[in-house]
N, C-alpha and C. Protein backbone atom coordinates (compact mmCIF):
# COMPACT_ATOMS: atom_id res chain seq x y z
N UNK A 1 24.06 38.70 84.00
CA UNK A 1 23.27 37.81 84.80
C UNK A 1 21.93 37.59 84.09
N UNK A 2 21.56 36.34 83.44
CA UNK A 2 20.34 35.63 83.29
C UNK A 2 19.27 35.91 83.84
N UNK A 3 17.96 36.02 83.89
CA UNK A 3 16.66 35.79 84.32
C UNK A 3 16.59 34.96 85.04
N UNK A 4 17.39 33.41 85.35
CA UNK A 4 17.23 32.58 86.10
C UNK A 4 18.17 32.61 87.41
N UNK A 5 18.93 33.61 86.91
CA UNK A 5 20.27 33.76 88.08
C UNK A 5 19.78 34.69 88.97
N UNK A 6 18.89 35.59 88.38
CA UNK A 6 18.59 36.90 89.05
C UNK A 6 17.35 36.64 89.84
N UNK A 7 16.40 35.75 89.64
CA UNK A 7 15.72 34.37 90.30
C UNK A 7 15.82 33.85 91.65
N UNK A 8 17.47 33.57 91.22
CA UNK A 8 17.91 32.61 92.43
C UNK A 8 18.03 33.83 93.06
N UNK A 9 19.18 35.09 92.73
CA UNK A 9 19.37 35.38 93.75
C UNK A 9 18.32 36.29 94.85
N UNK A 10 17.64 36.89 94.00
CA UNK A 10 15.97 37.33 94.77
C UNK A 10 15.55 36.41 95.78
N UNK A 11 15.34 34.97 95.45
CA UNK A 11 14.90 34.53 96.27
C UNK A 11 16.17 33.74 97.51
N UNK A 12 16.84 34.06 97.53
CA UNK A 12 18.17 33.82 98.50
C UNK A 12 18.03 35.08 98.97
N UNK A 13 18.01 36.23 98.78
CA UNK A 13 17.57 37.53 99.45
C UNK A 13 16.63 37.06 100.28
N UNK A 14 15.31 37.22 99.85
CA UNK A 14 14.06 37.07 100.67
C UNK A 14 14.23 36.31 101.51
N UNK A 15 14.50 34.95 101.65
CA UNK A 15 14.70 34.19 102.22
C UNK A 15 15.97 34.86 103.68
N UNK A 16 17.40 34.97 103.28
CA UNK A 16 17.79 35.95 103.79
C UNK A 16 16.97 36.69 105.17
N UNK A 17 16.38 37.71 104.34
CA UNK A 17 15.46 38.66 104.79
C UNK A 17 14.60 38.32 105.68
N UNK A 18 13.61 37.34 105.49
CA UNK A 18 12.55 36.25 106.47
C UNK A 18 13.07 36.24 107.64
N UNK A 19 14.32 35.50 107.67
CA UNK A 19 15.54 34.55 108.64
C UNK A 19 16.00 35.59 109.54
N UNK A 20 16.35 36.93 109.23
CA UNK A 20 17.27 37.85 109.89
C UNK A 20 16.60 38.16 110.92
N UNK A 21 17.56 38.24 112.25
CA UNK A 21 16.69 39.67 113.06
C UNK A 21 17.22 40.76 112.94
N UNK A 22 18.19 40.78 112.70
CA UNK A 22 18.69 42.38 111.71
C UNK A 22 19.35 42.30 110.59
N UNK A 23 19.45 43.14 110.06
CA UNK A 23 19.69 43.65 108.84
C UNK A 23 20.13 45.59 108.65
N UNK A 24 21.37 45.49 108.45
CA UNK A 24 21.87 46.88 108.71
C UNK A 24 22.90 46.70 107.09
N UNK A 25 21.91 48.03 106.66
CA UNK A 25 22.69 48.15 105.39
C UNK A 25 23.80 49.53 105.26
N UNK A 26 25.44 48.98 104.75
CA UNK A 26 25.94 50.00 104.66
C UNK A 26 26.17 50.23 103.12
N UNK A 27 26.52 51.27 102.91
CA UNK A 27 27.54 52.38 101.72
C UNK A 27 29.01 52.20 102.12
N UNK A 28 29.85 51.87 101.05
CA UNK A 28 30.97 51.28 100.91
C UNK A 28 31.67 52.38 99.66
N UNK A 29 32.52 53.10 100.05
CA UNK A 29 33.43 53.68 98.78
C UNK A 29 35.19 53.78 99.64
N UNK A 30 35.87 53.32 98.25
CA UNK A 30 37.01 53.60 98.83
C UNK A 30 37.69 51.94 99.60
N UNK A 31 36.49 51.11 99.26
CA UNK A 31 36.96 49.94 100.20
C UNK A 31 37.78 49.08 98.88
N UNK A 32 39.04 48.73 99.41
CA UNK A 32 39.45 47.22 98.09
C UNK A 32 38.71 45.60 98.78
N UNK A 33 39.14 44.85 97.72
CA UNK A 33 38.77 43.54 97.84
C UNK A 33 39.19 43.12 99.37
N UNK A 34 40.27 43.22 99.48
CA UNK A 34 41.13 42.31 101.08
C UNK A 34 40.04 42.64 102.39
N UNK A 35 39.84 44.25 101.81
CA UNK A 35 39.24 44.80 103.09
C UNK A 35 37.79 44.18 103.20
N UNK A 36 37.15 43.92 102.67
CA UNK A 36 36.17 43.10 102.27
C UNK A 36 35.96 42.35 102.87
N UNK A 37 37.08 41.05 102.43
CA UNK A 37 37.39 40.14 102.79
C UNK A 37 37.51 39.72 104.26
N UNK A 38 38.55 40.52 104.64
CA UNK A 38 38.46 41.03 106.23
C UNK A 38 37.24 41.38 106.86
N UNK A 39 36.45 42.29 106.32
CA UNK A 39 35.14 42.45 107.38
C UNK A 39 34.10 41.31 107.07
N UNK A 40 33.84 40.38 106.10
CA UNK A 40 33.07 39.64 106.06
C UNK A 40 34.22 38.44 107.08
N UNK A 41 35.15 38.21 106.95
CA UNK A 41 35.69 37.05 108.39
C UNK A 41 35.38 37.50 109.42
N UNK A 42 35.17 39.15 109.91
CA UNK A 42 34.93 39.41 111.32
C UNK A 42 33.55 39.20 111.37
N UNK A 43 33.20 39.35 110.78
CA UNK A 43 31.45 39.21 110.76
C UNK A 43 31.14 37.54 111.00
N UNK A 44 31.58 36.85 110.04
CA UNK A 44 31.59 35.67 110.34
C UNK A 44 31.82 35.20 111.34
N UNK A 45 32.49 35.80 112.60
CA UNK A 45 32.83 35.86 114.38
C UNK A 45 31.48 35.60 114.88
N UNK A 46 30.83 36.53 114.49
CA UNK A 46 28.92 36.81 114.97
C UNK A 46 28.51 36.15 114.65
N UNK A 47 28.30 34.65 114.03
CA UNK A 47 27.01 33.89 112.67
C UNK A 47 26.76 34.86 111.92
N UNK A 48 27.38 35.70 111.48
CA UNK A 48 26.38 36.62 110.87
C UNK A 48 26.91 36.47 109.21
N UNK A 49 26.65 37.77 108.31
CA UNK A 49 27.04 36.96 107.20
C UNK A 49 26.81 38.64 106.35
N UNK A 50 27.47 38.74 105.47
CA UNK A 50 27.58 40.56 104.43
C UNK A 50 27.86 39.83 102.86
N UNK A 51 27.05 40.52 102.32
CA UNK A 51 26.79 40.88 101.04
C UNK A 51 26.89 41.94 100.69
N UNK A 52 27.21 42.26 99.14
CA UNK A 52 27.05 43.17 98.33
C UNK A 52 26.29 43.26 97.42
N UNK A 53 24.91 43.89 97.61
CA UNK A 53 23.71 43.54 96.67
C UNK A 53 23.73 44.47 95.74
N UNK A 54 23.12 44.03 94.53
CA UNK A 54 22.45 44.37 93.38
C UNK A 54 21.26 45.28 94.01
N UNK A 55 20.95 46.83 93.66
CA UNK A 55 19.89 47.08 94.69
C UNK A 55 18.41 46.85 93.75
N UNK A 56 18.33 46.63 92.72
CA UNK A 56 17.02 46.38 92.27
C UNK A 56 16.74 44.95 92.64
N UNK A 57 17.30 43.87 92.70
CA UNK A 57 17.43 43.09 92.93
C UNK A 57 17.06 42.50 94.52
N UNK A 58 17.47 43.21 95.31
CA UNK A 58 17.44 43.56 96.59
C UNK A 58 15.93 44.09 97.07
N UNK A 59 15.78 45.39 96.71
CA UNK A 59 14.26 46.18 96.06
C UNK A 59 13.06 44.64 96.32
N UNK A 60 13.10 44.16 94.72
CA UNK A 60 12.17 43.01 94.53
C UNK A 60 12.02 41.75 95.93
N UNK A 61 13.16 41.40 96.41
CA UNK A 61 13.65 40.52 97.55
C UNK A 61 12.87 41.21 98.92
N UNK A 62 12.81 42.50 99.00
CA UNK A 62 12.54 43.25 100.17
C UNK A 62 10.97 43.53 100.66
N UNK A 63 10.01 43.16 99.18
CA UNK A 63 8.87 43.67 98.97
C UNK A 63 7.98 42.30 100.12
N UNK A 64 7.26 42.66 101.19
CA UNK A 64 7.07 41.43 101.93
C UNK A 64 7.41 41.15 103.23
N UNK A 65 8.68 41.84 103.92
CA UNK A 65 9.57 41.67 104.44
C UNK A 65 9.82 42.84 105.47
N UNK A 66 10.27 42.89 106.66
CA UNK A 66 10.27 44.43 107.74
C UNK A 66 11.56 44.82 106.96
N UNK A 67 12.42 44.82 105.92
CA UNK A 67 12.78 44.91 105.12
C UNK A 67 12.67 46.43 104.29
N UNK A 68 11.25 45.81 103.83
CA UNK A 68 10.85 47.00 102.55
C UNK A 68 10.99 48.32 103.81
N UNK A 69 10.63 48.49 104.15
CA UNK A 69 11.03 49.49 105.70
C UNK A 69 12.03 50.72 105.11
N UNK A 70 13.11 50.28 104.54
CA UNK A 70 13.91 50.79 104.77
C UNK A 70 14.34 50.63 102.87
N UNK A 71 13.50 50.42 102.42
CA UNK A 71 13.56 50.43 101.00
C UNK A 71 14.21 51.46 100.28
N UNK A 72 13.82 53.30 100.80
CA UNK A 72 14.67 53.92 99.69
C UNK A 72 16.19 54.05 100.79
N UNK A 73 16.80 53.30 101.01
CA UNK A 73 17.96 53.24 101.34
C UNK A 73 19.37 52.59 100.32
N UNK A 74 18.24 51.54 99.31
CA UNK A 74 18.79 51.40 98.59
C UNK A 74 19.14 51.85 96.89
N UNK A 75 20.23 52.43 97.43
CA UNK A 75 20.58 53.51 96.23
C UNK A 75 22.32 53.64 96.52
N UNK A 76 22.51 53.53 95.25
CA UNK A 76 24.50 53.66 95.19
C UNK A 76 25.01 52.43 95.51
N UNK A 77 26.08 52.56 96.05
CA UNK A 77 26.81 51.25 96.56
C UNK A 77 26.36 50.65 97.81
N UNK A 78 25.93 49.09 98.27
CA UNK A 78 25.01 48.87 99.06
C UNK A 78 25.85 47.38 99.86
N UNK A 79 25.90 47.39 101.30
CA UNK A 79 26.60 46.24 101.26
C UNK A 79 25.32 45.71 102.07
N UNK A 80 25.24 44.77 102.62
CA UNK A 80 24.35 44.00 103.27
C UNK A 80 24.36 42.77 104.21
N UNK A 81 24.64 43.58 105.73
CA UNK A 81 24.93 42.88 107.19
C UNK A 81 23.93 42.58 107.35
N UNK A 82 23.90 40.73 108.03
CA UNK A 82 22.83 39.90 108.52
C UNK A 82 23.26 39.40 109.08
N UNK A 83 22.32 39.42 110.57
CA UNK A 83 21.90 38.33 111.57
C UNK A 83 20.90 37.31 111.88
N UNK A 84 20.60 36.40 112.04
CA UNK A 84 19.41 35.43 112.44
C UNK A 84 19.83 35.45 114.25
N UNK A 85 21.00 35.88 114.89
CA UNK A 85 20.84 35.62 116.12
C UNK A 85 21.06 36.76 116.92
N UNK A 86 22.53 37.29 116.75
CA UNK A 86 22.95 38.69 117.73
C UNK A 86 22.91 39.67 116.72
N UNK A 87 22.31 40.69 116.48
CA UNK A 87 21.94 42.25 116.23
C UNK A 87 23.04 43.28 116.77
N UNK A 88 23.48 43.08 118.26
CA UNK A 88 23.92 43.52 118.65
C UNK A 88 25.86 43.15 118.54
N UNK A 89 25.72 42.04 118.62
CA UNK A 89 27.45 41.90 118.38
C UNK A 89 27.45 41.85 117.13
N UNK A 90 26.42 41.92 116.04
CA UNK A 90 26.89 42.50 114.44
C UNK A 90 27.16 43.92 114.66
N UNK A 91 26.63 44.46 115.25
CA UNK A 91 26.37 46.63 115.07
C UNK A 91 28.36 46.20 115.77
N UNK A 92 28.65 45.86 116.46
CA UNK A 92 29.86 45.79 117.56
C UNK A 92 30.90 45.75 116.38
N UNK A 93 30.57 44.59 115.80
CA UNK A 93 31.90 44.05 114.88
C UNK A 93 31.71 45.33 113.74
N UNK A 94 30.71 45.56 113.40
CA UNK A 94 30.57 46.71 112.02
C UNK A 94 31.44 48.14 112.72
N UNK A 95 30.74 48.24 113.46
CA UNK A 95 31.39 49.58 114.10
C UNK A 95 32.93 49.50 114.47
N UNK A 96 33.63 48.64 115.16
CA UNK A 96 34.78 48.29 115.07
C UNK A 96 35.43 48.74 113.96
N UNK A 97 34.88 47.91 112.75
CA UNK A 97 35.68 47.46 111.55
C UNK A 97 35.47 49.12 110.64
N UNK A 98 34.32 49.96 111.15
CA UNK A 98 34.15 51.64 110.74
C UNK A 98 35.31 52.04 110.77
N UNK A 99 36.12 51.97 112.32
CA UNK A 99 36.56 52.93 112.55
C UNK A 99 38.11 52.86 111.83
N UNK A 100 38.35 51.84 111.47
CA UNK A 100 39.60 52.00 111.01
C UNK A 100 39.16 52.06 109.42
N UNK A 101 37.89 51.87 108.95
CA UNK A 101 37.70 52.03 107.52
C UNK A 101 37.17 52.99 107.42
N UNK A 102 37.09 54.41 107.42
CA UNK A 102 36.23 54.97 107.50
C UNK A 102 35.53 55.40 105.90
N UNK A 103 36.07 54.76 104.88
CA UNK A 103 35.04 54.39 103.31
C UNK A 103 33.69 53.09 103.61
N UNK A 104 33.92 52.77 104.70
CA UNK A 104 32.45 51.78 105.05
C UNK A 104 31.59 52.92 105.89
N UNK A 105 30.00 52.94 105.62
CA UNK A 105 29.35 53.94 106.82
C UNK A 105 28.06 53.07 106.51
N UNK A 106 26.89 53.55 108.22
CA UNK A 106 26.04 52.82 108.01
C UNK A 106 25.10 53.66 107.56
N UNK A 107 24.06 53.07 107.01
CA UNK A 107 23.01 53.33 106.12
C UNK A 107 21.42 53.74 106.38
N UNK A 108 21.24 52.59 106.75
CA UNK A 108 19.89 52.14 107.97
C UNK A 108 19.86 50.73 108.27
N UNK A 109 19.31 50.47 109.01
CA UNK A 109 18.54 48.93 109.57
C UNK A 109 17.48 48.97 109.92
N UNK A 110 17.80 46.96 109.93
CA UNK A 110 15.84 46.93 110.45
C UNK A 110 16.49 45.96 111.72
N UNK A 111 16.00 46.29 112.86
CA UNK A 111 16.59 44.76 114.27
C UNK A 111 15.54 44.36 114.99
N UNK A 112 14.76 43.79 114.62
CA UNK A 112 13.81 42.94 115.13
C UNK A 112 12.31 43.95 114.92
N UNK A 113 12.15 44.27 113.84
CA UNK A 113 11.17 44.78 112.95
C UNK A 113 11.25 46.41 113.41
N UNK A 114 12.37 46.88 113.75
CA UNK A 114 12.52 48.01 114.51
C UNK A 114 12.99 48.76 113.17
N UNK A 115 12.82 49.79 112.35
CA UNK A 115 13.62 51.05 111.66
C UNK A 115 14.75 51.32 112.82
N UNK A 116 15.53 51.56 111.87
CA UNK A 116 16.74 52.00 112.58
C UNK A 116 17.66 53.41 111.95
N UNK A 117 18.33 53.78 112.58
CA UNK A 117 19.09 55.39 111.50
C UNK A 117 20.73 54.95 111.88
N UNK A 118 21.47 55.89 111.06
CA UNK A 118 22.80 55.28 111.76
C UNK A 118 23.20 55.49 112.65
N UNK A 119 22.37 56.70 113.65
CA UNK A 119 22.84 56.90 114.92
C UNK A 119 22.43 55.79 116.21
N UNK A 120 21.21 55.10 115.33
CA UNK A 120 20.63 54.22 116.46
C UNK A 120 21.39 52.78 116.30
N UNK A 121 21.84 52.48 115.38
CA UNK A 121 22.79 51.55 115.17
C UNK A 121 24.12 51.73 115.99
N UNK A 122 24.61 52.52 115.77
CA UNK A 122 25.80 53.21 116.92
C UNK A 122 25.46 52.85 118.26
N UNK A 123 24.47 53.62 118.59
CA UNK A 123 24.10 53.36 119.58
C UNK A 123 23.79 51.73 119.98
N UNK A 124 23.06 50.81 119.43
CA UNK A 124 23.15 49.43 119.45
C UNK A 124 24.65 49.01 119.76
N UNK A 125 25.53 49.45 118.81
CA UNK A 125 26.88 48.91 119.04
C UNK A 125 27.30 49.04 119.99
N UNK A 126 27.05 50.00 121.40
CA UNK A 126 27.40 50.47 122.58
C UNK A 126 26.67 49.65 123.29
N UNK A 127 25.49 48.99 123.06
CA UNK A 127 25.17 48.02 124.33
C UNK A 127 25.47 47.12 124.69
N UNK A 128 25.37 46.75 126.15
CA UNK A 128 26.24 45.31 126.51
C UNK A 128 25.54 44.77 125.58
N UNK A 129 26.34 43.39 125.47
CA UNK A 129 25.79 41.84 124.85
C UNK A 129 24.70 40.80 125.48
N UNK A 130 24.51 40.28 125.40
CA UNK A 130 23.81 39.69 125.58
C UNK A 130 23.58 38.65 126.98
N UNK A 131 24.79 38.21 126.88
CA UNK A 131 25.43 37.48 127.37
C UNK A 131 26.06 38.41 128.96
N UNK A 132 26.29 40.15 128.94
CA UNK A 132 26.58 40.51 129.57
C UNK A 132 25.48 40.95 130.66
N UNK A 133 24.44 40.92 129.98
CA UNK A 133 23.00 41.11 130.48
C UNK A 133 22.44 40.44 131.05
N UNK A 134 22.53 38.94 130.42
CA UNK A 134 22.03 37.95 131.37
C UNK A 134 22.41 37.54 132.59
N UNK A 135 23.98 37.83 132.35
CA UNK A 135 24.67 37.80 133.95
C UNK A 135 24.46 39.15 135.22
N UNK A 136 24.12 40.42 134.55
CA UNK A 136 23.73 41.28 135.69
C UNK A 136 22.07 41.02 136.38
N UNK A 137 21.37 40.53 135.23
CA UNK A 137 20.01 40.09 135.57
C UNK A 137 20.36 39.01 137.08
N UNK A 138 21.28 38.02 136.52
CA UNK A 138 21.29 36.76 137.26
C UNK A 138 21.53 37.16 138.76
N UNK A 139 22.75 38.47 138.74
CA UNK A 139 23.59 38.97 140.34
C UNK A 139 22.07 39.80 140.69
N UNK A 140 21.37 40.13 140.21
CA UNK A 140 20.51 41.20 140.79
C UNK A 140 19.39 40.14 141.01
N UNK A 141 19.14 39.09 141.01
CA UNK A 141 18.72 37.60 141.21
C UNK A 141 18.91 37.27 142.41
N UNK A 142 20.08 37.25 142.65
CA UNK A 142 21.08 36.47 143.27
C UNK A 142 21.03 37.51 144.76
N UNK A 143 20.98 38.18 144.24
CA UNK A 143 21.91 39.44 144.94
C UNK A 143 21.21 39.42 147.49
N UNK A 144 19.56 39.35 146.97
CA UNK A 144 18.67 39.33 147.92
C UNK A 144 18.75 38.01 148.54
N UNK A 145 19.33 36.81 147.55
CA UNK A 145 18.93 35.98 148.57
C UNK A 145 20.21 35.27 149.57
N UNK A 146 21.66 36.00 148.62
CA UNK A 146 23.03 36.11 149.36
C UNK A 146 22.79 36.83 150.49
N UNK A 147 22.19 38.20 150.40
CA UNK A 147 22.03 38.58 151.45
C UNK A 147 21.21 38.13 152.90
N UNK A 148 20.06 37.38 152.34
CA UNK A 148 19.43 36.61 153.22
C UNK A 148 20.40 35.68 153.87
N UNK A 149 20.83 34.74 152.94
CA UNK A 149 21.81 33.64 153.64
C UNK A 149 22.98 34.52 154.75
N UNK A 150 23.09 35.86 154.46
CA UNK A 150 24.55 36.05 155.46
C UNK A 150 23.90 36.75 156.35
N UNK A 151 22.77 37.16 156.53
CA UNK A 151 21.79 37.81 157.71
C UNK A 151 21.44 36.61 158.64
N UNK A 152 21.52 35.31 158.15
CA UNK A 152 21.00 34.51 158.89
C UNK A 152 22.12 33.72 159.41
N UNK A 153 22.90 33.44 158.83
CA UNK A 153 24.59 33.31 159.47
C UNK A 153 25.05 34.48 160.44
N UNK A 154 24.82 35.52 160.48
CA UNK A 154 25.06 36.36 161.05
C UNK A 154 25.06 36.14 162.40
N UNK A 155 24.03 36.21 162.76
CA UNK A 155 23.97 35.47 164.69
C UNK A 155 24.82 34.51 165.11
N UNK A 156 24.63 33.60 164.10
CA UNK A 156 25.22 32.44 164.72
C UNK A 156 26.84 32.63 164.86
N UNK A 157 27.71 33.21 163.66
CA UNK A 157 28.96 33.73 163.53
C UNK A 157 28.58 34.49 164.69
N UNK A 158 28.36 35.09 165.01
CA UNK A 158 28.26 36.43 166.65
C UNK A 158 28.24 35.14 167.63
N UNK A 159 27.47 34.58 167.85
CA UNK A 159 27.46 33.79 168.81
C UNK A 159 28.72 33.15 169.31
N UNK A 160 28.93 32.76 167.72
CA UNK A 160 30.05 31.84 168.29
C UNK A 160 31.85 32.55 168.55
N UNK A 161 31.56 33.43 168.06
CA UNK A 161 32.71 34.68 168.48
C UNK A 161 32.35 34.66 169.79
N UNK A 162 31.38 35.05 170.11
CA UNK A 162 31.53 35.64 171.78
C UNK A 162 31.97 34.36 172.33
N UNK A 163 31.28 33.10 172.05
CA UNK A 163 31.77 31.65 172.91
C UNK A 163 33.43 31.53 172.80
N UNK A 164 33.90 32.07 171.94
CA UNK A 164 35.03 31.87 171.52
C UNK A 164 35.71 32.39 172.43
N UNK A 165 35.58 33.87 172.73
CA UNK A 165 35.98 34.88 173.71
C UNK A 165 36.09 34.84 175.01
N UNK A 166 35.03 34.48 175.40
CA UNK A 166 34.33 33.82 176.92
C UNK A 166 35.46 32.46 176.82
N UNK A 167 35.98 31.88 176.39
CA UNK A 167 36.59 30.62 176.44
C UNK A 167 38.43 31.13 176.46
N UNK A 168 38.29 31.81 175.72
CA UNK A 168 39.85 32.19 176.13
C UNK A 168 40.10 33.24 177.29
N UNK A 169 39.02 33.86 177.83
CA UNK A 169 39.01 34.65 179.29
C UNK A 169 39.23 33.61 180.19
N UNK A 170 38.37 32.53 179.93
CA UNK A 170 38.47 31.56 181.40
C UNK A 170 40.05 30.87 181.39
N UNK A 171 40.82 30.78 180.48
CA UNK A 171 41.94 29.96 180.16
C UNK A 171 43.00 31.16 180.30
């Protein structure tokens, strides 16, 4: 690789890097090409997107960035999970794709300028989504003013039971 290649790709890192709200780097031994292949399509499920960086390369890209954070992480074989949107359904799909690989492991991250370890990543992978959150927010929303509406129906349903009652006594 050229001086001008190594250029580009620094600055496709950084850039990268800027864009992400996480960034969870793993260590990879033992993995072939297919498998690869395979976890970067599941990833691709998320928007998200994995590389296999050059780590000096990476290093230079990182300097700037909530990034450098987690700088001596890179050392040995280095792959490199990114999000710009869900953090959390990346840790989901990575962890998934762990358990049947177990030559992929995580490393550290950074998720929304947060240090991360691999236990706290794990742990990320265990939380609802996003999407699952917004809907318990919404019922616990919701929840007081259903109840209002059937407190206030309430009488009137009584009422009209008893009229109901009183009407089939007289008949």
């Amino acid at each position: 690789m050229n001086r001008v290649e190594k250029t580009a790709v620094v600055g496709e890192l950084k850039t990268t890097f800027d864009q992400s709200t996480g960034v969870i780097l793993m260590s990879f031994d033992r993995i072939n090409v297919p498998d690869i292949t395979e976890l970067r399509d599941r990833i691709r499920e998320t928007d998200s997107g994995y590389k296999v960086v050059k780590n000096t390369l990476a290093l230079i890209a990182a300097e700037g960035t909530s990034v450098s954070a987690i700088a001596e992480h890179f050392k040995g074989s280095t792959g490199l999970a990114y999000t710009e949107t869900n953090p959390v359904a990346l840790a989901k799909k990575l962890k998934e794709f762990i358990k049947t690989h177990p030559g992929l492991q995580f490393k550290s991250g950074v998720v929304e300028g947060q240090v991360m370890s691999p236990e706290d990543i794990m742990n990320l992978a265990e939380m609802a989504s996003r999407e699952e959150l917004l809907s318990k927010v919404l019922f616990l929303l919701n929840a007081p003013l259903t109840q209002f509406a059937s407190a206030i129906q309430s009488p009137i349903r009584n009422l009209a039971v008893v009229l109901k009652q009183l009407a089939d006594k007289k008949q």
